[in-house]
Protein backbone atom coordinates (compact mmCIF):
# COMPACT_ATOMS: atom_id res chain seq x y z
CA UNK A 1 7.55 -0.36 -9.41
CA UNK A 2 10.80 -2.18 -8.28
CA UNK A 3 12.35 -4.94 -10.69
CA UNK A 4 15.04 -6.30 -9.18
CA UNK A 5 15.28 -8.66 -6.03
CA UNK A 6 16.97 -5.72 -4.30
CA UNK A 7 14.44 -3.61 -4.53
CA UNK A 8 11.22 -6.02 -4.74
CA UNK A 9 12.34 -7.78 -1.10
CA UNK A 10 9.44 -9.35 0.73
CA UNK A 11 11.38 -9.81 3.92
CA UNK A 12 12.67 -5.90 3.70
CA UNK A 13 8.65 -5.56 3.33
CA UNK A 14 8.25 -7.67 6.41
CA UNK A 15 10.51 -6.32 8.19
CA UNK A 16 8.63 -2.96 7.95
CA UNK A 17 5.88 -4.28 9.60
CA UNK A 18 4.18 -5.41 6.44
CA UNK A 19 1.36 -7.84 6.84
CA UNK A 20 0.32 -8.45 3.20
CA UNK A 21 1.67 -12.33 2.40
CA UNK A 22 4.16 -13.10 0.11
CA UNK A 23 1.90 -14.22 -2.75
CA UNK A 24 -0.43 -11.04 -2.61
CA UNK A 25 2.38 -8.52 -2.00
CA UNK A 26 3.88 -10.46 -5.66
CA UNK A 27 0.39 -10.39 -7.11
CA UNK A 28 0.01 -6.61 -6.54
CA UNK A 29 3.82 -5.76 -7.41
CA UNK A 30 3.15 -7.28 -10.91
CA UNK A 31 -0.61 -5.70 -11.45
CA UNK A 32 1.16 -2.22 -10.60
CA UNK A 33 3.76 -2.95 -13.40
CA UNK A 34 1.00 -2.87 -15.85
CA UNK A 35 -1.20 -0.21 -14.55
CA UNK A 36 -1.18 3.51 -15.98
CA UNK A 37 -4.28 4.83 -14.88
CA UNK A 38 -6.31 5.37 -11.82
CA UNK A 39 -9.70 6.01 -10.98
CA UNK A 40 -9.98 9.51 -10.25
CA UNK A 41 -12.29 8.93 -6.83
CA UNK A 42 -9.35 7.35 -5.35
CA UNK A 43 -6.35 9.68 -6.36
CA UNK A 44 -9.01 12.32 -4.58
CA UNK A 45 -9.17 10.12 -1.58
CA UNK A 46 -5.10 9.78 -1.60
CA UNK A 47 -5.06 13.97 -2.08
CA UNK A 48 -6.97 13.71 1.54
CA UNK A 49 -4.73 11.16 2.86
CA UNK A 50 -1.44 12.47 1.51
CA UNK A 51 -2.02 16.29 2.14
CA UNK A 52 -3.10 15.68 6.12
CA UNK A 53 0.15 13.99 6.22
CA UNK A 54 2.22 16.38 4.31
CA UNK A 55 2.93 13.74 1.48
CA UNK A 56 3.90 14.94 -2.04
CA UNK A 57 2.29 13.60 -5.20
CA UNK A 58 4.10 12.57 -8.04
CA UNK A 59 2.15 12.05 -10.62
CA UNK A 60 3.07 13.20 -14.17
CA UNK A 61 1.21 13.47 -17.57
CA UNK A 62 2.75 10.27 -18.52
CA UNK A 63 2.81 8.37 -15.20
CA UNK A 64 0.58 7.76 -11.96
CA UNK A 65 2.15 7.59 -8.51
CA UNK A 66 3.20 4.23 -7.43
CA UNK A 67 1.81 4.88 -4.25
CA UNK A 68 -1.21 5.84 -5.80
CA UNK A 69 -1.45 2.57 -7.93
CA UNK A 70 -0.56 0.54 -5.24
CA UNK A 71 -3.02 1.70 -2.76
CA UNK A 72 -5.75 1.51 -5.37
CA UNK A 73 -4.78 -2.39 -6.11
CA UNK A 74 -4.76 -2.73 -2.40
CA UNK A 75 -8.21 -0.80 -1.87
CA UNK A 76 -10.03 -2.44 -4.77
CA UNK A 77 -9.18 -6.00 -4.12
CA UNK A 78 -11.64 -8.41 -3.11
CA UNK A 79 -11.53 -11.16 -0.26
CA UNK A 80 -10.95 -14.60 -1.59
CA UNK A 81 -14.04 -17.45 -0.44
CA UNK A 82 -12.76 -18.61 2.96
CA UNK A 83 -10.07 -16.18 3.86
CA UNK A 84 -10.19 -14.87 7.30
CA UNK A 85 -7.94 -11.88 6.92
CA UNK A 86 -7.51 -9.71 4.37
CA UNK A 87 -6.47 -5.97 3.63
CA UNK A 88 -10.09 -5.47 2.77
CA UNK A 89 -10.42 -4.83 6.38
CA UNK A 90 -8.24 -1.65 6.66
CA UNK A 91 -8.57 1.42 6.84
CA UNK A 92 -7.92 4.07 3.81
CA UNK A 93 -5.23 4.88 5.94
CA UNK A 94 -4.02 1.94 6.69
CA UNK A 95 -3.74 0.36 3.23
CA UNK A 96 -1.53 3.34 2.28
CA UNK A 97 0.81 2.39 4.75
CA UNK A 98 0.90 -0.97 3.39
CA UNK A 99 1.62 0.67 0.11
CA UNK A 100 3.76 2.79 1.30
CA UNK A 101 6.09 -0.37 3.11
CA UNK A 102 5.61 -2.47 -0.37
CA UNK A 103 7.91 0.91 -2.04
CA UNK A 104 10.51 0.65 1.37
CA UNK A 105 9.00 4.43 2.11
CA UNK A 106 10.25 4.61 5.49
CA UNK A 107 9.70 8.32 5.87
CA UNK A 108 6.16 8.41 4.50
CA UNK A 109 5.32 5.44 7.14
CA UNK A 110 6.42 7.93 9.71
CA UNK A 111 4.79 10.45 8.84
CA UNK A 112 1.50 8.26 8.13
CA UNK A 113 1.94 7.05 11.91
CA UNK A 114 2.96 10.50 13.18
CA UNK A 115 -0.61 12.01 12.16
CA UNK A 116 -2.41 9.42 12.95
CA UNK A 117 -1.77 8.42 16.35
CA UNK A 118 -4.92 6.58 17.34
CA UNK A 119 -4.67 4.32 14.26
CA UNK A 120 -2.92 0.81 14.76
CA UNK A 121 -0.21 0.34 11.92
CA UNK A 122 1.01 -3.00 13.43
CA UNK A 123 -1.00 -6.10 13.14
CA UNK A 124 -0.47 -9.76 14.76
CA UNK A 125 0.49 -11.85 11.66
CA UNK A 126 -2.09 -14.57 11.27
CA UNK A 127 -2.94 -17.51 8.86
CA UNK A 128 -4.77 -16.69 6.19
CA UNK A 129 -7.77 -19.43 6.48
């Protein structure tokens, strides 16, 4: 997971076409930092996911994805009482992408967007109530 400002930039996230707000996108970057294990269902949903896209895994013995871990942080979260939006709305595909712009994966987005062109991957940025 990135650790320094350079590398942990909201607005680079934004930029993007991120959607996530600022204090969610934190909150997940600093569960991910702690996380070393995911629940097998979802790394075989990402296998799906990754494979029609012609993404590469990198998992290890010793270490899980971070695009695995941050899509299953994304997926698993729960809509806060009297939130309007939230990523609890999107697509499997579509959190991934989200995940995928959190790590500044550029080529992955592409690729995401690429095979799947009758999926919307931008969103209109609106309040959160």
């Amino acid at each position: 997971m990135p650790d320094t400002p350079e590398e942990n930039n909201y607005q680079r996230y934004i930029d993007m076409g991120g959607i996530i707000n600022e204090k969610d996108y934190n909150s997940v970057l600093e569960r991910a930092r702690s996380m070393t294990t995911v629940d097998e269902t979802l790394i075989g949903q990402m296998k799906v996911i990754l494979d029609f896209a012609g993404i590469e895994l990198h998992n290890s013995k010793n270490s899980v994805d971070p695009r695995v871990i941050l899509y299953g942080i994304l997926r698993s979260d729960v809509r806060p009482k009297g939130v309007k939006y939230h990523h609890d709305q999107m697509s499997d595909q579509q959190i991934f992408v989200e995940a995928l712009r959190m790590l500044g994966d550029t080529e992955s987005v592409n690729k995401m967007i690429k095979v799947h062109p009758n999926t919307s991957f931008k969103y209109q940025r609106g309040t959160d109530k």
